[in-house]
C-alpha atoms as a PDB file:
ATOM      1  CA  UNK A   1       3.874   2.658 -22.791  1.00  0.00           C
ATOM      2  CA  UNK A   2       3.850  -0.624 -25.040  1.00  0.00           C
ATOM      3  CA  UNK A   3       2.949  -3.810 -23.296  1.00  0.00           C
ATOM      4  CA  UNK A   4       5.260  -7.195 -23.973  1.00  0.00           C
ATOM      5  CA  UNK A   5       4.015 -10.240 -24.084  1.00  0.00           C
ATOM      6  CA  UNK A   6       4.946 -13.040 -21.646  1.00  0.00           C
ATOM      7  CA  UNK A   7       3.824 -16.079 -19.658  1.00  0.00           C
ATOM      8  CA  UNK A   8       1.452 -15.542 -17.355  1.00  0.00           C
ATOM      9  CA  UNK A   9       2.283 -15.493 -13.785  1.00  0.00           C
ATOM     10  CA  UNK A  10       1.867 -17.692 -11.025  1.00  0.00           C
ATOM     11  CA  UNK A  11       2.386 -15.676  -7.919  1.00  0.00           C
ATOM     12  CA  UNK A  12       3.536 -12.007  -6.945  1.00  0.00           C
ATOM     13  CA  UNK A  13       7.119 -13.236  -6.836  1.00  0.00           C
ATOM     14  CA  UNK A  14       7.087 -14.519 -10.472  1.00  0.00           C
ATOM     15  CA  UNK A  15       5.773 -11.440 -11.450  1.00  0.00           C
ATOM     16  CA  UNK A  16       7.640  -9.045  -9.644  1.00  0.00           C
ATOM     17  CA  UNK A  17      10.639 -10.964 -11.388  1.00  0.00           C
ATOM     18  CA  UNK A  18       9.092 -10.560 -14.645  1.00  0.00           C
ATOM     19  CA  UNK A  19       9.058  -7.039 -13.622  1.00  0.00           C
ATOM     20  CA  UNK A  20      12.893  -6.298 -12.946  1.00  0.00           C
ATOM     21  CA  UNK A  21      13.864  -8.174 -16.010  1.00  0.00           C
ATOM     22  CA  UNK A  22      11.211  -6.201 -18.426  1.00  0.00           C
ATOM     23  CA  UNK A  23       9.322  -9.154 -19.679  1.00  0.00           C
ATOM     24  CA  UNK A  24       6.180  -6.937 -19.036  1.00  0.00           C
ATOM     25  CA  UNK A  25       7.518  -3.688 -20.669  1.00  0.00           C
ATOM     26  CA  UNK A  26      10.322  -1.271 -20.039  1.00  0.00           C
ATOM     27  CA  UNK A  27      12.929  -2.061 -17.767  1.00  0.00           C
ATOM     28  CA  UNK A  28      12.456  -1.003 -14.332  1.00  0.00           C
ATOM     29  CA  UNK A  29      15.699   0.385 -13.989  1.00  0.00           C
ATOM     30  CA  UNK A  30      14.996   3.394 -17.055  1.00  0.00           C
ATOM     31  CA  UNK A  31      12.028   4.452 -14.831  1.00  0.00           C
ATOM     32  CA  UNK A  32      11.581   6.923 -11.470  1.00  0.00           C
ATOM     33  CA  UNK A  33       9.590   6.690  -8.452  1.00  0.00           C
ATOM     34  CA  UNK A  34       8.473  10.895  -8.460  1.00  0.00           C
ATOM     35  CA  UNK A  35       6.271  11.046  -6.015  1.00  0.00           C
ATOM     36  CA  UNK A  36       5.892   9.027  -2.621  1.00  0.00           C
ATOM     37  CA  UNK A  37       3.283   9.879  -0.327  1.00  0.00           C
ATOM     38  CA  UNK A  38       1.611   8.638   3.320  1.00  0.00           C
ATOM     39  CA  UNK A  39      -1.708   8.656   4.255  1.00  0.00           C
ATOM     40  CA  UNK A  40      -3.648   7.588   7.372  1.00  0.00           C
ATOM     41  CA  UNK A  41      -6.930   7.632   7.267  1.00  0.00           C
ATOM     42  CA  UNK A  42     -10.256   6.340   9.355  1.00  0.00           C
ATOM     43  CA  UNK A  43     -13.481   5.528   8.484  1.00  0.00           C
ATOM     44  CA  UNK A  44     -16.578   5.030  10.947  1.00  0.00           C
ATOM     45  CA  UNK A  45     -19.615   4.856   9.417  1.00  0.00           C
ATOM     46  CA  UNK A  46     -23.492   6.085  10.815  1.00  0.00           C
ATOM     47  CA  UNK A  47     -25.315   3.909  12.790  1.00  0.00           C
ATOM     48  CA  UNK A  48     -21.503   1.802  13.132  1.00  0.00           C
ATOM     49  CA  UNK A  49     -19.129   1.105  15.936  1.00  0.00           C
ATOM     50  CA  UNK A  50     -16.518   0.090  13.874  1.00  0.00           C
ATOM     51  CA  UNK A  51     -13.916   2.322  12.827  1.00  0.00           C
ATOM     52  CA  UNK A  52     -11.536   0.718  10.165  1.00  0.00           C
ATOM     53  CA  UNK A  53      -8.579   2.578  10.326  1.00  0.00           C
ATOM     54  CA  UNK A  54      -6.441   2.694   7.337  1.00  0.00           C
ATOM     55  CA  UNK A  55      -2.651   3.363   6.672  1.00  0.00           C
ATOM     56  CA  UNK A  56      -1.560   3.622   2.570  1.00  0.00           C
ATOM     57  CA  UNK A  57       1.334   4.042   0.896  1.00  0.00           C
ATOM     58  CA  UNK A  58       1.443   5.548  -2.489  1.00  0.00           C
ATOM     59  CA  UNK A  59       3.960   5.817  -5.283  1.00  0.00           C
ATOM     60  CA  UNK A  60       4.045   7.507  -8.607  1.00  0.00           C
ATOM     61  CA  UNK A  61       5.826   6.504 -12.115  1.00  0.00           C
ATOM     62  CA  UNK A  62       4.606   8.180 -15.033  1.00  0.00           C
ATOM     63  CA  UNK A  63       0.908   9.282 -15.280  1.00  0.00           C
ATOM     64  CA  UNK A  64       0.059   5.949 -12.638  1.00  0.00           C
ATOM     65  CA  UNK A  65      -0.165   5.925  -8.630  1.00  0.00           C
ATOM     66  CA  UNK A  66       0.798   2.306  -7.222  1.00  0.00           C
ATOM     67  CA  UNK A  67      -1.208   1.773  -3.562  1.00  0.00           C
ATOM     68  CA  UNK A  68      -0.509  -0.717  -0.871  1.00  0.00           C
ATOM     69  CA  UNK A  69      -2.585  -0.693   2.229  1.00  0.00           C
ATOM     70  CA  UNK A  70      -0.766  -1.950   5.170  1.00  0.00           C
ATOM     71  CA  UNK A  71      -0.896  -2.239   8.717  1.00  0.00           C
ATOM     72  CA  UNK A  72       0.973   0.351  10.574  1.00  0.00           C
ATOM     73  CA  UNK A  73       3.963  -1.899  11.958  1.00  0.00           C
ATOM     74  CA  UNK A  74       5.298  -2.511   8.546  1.00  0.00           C
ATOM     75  CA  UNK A  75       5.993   1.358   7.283  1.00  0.00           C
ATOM     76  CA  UNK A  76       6.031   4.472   8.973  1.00  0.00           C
ATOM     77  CA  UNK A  77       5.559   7.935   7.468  1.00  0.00           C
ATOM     78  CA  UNK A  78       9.427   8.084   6.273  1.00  0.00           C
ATOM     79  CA  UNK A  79       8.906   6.081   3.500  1.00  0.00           C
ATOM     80  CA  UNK A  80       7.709   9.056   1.807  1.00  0.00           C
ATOM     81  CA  UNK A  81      10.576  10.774   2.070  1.00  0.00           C
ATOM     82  CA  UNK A  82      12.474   7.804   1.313  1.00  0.00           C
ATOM     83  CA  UNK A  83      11.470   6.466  -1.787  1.00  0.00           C
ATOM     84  CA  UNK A  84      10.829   9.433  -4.386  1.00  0.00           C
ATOM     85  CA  UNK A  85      13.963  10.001  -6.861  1.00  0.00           C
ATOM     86  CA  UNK A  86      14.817   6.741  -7.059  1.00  0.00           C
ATOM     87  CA  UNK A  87      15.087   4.442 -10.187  1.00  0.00           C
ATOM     88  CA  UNK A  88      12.084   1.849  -9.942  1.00  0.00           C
ATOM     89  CA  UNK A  89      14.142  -1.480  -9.945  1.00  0.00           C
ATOM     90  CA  UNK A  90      15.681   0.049  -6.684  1.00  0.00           C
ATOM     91  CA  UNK A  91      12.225   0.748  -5.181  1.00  0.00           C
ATOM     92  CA  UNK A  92      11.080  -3.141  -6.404  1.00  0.00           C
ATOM     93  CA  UNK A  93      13.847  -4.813  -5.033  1.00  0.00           C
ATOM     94  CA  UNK A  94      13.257  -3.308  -0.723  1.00  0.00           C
ATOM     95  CA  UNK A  95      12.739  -5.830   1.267  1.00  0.00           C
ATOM     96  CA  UNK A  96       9.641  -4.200   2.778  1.00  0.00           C
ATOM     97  CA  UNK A  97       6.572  -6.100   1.157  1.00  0.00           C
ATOM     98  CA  UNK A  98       4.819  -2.946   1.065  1.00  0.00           C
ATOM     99  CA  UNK A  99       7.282  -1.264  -1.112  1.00  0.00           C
ATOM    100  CA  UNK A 100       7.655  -3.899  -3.490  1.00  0.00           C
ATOM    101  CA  UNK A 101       3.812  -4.274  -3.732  1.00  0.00           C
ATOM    102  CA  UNK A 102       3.223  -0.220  -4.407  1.00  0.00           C
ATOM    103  CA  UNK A 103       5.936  -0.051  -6.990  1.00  0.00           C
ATOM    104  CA  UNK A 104       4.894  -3.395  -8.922  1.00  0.00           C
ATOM    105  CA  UNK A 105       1.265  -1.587  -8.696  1.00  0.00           C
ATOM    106  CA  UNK A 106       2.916   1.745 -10.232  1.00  0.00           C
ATOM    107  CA  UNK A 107       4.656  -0.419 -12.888  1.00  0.00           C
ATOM    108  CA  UNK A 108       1.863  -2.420 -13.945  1.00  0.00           C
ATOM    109  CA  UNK A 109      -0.377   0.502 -13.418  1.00  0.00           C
ATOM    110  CA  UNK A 110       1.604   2.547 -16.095  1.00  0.00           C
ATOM    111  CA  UNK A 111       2.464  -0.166 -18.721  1.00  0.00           C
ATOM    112  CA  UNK A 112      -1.249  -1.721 -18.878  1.00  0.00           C
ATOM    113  CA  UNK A 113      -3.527   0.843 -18.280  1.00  0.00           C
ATOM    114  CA  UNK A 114      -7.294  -0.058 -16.750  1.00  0.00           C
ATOM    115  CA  UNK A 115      -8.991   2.114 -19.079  1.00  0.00           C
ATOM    116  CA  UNK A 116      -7.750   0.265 -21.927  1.00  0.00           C
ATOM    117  CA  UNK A 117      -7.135  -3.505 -20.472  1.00  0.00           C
ATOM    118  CA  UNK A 118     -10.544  -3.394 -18.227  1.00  0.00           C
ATOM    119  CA  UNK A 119     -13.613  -5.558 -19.515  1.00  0.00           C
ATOM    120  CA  UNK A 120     -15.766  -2.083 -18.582  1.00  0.00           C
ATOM    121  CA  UNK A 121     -15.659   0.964 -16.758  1.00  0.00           C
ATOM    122  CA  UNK A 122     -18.363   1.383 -14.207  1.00  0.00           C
ATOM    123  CA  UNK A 123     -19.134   4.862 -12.659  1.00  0.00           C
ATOM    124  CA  UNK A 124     -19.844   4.995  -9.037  1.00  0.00           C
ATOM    125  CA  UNK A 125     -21.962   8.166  -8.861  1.00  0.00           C
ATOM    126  CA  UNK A 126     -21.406  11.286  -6.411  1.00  0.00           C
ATOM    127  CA  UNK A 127     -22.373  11.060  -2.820  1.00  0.00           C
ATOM    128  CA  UNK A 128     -21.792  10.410   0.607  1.00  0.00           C
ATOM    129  CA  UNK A 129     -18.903   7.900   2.277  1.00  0.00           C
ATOM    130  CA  UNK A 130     -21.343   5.126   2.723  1.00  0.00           C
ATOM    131  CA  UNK A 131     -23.794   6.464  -0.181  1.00  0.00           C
ATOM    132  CA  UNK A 132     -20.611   5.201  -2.162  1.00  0.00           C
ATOM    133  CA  UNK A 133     -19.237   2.538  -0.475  1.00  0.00           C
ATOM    134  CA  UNK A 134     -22.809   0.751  -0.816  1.00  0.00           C
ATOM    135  CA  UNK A 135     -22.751   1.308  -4.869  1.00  0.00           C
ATOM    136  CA  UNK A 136     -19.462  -0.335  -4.759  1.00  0.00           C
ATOM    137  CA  UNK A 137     -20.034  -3.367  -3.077  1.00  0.00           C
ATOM    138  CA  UNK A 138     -22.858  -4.227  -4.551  1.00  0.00           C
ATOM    139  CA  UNK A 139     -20.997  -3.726  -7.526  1.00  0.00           C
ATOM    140  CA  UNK A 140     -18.143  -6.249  -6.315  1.00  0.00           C
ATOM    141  CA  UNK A 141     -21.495  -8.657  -5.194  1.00  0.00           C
ATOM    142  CA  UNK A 142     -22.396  -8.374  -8.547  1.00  0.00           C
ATOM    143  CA  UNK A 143     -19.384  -8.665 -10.342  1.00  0.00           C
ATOM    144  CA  UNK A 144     -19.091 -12.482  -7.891  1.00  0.00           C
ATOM    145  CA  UNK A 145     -22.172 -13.544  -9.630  1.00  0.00           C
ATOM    146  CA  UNK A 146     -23.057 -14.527  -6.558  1.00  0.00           C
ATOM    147  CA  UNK A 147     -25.697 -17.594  -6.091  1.00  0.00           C
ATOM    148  CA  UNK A 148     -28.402 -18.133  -3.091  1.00  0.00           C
ATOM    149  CA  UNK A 149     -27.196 -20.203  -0.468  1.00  0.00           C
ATOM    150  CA  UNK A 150     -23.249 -19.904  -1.456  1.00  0.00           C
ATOM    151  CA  UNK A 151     -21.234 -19.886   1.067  1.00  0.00           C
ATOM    152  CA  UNK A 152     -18.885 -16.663   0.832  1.00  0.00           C
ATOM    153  CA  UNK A 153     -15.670 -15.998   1.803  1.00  0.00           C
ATOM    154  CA  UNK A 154     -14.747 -13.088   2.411  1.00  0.00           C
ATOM    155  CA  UNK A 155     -11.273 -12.133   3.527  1.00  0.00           C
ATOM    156  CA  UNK A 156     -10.966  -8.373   4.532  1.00  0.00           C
ATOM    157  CA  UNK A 157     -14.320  -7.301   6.189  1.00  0.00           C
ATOM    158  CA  UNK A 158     -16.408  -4.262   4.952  1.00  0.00           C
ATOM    159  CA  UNK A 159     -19.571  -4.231   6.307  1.00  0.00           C
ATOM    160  CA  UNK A 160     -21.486  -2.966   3.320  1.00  0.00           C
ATOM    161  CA  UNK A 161     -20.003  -5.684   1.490  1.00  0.00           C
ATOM    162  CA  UNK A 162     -21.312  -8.262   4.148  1.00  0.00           C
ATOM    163  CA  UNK A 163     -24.605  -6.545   3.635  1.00  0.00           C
ATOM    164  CA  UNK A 164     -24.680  -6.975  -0.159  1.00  0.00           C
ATOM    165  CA  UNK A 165     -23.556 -11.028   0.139  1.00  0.00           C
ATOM    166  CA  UNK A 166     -26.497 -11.548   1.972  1.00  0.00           C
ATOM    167  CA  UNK A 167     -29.130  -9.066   0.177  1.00  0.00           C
ATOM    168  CA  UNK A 168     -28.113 -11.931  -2.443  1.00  0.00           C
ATOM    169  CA  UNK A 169     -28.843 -15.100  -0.484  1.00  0.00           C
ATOM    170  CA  UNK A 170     -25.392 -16.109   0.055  1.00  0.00           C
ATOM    171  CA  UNK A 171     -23.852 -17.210   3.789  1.00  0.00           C
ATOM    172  CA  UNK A 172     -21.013 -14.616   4.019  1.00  0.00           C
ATOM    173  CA  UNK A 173     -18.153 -16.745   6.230  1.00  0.00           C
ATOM    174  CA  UNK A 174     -16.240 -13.257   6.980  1.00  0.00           C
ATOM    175  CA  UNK A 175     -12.331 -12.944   7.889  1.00  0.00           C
ATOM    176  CA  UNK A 176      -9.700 -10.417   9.053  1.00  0.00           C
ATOM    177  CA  UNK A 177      -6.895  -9.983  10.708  1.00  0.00           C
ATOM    178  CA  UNK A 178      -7.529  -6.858  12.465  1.00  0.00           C
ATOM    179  CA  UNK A 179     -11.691  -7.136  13.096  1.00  0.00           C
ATOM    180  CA  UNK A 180     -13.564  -9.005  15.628  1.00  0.00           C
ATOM    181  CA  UNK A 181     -16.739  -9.104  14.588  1.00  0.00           C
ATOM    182  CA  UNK A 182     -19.168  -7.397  12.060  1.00  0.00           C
ATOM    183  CA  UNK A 183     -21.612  -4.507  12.437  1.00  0.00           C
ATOM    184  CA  UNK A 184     -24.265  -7.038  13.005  1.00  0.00           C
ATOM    185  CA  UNK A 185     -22.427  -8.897  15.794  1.00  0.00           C
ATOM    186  CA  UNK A 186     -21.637 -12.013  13.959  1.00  0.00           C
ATOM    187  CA  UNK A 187     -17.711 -13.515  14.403  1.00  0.00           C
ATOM    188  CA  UNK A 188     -14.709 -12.783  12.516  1.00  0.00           C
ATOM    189  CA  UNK A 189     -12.789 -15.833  12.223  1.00  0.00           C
ATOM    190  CA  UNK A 190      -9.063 -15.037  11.955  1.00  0.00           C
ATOM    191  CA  UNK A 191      -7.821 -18.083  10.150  1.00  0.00           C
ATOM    192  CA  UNK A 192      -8.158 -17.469   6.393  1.00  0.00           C
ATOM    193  CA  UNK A 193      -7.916 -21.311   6.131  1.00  0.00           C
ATOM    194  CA  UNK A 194     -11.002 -22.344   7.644  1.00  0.00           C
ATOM    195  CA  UNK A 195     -13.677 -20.013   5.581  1.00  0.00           C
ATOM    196  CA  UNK A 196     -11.222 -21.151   2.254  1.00  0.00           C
ATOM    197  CA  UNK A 197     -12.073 -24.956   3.654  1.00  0.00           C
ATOM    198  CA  UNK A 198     -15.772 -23.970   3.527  1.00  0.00           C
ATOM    199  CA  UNK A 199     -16.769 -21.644   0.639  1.00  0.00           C
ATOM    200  CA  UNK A 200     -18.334 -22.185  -2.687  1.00  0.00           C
ATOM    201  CA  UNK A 201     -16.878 -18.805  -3.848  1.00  0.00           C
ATOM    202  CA  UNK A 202     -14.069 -16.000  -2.342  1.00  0.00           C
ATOM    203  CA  UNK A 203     -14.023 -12.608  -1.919  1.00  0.00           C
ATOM    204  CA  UNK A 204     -10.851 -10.847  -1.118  1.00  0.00           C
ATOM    205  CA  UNK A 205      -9.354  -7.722  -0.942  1.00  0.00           C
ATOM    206  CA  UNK A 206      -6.015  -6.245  -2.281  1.00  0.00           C
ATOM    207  CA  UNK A 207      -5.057  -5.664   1.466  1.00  0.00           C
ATOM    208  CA  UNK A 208      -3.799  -9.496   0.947  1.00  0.00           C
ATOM    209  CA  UNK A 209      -0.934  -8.614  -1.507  1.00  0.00           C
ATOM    210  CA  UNK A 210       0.139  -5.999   1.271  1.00  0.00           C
ATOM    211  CA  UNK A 211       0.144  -8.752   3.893  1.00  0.00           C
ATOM    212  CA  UNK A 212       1.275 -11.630   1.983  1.00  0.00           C
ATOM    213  CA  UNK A 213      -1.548 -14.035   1.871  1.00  0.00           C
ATOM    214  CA  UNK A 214      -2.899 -13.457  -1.754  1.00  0.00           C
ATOM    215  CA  UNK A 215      -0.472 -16.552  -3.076  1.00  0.00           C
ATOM    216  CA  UNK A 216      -2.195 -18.885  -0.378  1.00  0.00           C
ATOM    217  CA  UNK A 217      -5.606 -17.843  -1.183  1.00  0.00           C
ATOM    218  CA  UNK A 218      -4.929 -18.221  -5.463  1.00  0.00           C
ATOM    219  CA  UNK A 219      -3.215 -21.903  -4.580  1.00  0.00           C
ATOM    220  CA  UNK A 220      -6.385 -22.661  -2.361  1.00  0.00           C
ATOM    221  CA  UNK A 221      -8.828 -21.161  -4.878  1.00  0.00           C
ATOM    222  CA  UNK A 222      -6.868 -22.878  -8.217  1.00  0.00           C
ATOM    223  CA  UNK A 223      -7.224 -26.517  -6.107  1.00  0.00           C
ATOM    224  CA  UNK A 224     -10.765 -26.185  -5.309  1.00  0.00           C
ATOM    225  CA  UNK A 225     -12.002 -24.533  -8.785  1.00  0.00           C
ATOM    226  CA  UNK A 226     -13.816 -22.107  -7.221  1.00  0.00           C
ATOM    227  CA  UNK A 227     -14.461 -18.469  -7.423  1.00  0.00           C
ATOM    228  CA  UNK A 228     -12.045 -15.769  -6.858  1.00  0.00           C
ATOM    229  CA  UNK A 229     -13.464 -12.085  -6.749  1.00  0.00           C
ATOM    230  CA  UNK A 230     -10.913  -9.415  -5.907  1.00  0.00           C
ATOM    231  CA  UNK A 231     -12.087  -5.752  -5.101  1.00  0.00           C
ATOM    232  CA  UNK A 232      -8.224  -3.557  -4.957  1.00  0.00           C
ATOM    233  CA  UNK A 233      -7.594  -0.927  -3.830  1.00  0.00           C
ATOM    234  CA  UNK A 234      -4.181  -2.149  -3.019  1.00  0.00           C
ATOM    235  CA  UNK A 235      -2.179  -3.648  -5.914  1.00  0.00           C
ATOM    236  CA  UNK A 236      -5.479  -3.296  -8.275  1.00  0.00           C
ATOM    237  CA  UNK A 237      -2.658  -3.416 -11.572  1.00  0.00           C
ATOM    238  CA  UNK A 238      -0.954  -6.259  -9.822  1.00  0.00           C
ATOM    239  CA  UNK A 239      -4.145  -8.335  -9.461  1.00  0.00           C
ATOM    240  CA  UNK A 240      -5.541  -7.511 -13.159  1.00  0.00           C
ATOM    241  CA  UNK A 241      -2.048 -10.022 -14.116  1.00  0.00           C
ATOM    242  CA  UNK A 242      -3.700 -12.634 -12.342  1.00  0.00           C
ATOM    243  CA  UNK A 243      -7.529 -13.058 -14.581  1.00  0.00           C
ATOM    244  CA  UNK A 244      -7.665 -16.184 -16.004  1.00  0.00           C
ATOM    245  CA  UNK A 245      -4.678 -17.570 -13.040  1.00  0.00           C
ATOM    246  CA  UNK A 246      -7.374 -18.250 -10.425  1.00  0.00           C
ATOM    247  CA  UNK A 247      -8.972 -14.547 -10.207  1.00  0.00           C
ATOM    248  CA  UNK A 248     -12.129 -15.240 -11.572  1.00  0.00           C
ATOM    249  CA  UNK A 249     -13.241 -11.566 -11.412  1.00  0.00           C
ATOM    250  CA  UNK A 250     -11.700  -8.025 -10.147  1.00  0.00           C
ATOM    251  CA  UNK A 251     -13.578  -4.692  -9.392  1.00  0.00           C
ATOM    252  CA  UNK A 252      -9.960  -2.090  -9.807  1.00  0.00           C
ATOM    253  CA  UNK A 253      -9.736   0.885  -7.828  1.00  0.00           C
ATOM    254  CA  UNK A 254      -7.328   2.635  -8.195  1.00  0.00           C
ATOM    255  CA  UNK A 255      -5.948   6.101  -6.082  1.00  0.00           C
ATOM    256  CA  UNK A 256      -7.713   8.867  -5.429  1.00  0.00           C
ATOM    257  CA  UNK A 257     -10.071   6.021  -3.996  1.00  0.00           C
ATOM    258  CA  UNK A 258     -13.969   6.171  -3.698  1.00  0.00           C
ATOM    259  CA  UNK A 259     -13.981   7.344   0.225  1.00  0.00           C
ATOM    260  CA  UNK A 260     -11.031  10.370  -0.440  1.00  0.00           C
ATOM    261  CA  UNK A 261     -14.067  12.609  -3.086  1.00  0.00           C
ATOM    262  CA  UNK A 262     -17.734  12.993  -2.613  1.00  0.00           C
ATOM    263  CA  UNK A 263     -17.741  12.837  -6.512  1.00  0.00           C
ATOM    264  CA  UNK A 264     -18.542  10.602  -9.066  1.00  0.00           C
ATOM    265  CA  UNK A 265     -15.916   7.392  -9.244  1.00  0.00           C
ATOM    266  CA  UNK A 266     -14.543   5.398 -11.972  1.00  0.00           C
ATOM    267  CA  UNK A 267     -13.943   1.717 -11.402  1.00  0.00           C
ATOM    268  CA  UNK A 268     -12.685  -0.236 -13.481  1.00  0.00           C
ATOM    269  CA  UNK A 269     -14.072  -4.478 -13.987  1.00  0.00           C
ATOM    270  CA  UNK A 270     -12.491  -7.245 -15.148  1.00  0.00           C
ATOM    271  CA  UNK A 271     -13.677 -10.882 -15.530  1.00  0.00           C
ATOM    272  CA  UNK A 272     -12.692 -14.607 -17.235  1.00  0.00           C
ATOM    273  CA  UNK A 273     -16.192 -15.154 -17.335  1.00  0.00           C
ATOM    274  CA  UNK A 274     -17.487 -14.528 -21.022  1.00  0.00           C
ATOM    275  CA  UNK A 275     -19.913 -11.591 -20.526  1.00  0.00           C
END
């Protein structure tokens, strides 16, 4: 597809806008949702008691795959019965936040490609699930040029993420919605507002389009100047349209994700920062 050029956006509702009225590309309406599909999925780790358990939604346009991760009271497994055959501006315009953020994702996803918009490609070599997830978070650490004694953010807990913030001499200030506390006991503050009050840099996840906090945490990171590092699974197109808007950097992963193959993964990096 040919990309357009427009203003950049300020939040997921400018730019699903920009979207339906084909600022960004073709219009929505000349293009077809062909595949929908469900997945639920858990992960417990060795050595771990916590099981993250994991609930996607995925839809295809063209040659892309458009994720959302959500929690399981906002979709059930109809939606992928639902949503295949019909014209994309129908599928962006549900009112289920979900939907509209795995069809902007499929949009995007198609129209500006990460292989040829990314600032590199890193491979995440074959091996086991935590083999893997380990390479990629020290790859998102990295990619947060991360300084001793920061204070972290981190909104969406992974442990092996927590693990590389402090291999780096940072103070991770961990937050989710769904966990208690990390592998190592310490708290899991549930108020995204208090760990934004404190950090010197943020980590988040895509998980936040899906739930409708990215906006807050852009507005919060754009008044502070500081650091935004996104890893996305969820929405990883969607928050690629926000570099040089308040993401700083973005590790992109898009489906089939890192934990779903034992083989070698492509990620895809982007930053603002002049490499």
């Amino acid at each position: 597809m040919t990309q357009m050029k427009a203003a950049a956006p300020r939040s997921v509702a400018e730019l699903r806008e920009a979207i339906l009225k084909g600022k960004l590309g073709p219009k929505p309406e000349t293009l077809t949702v062909t595949g929908a599909s469900y997945i639920y999925q858990t992960t417990q780790f060795p050595s771990s008691t916590t099981k993250y358990h994991n609930y996607y939604l995925l839809l295809r346009v063209e040659a892309s795959f458009g994720a959302c991760s959500h929690t399981p009271d906002q979709l059930n497994m109809e939606a992928a019965a639902h949503y295949s055959g019909l014209p994309l501006d129908t599928v962006l315009q549900d009112p289920k936040l979900p939907i509209q953020i795995a069809a902007m994702d499929a949009y995007l996803g198609a129209v500006f490609p990460h292989h040829d918009h990314s600032t590199k490609t890193v491979e995440i070599g074959a091996g086991t699930p935590i083999q893997k997830a380990k390479q990629r978070d020290a790859l998102i650490a990295d990619m947060a040029d991360l300084k001793a004694s920061q204070k972290v953010a981190l909104i969406g807990v992974v442990n092996p993420l927590v693990e590389a913030i402090k291999q780096r001499g940072g103070t991770c200030l961990p937050c989710d919605l769904q966990l208690q506390e990390t592998q190592w006991g310490e708290a899991v503050e549930k108020d995204m507002n208090k760990v934004l009050d404190q950090a010197d840099s943020v980590i988040c996840t895509g998980m936040t389009l899906g739930n409708g906090t990215f906006d807050h945490i852009l507005a919060r990171v754009r008044e502070r100047q500081i650091p935004l590092t996104v890893y996305a699974q969820t929405g990883s197109a969607i928050a690629a349209q926000f570099i040089h808007q308040g993401v700083t950097a973005l590790v992109a992963e898009p489906f089939p994700f890192t934990q779903f193959s034992s083989a070698a993964s492509q990620l895809y990096c982007y930053t603002s920062r002049k490499e």
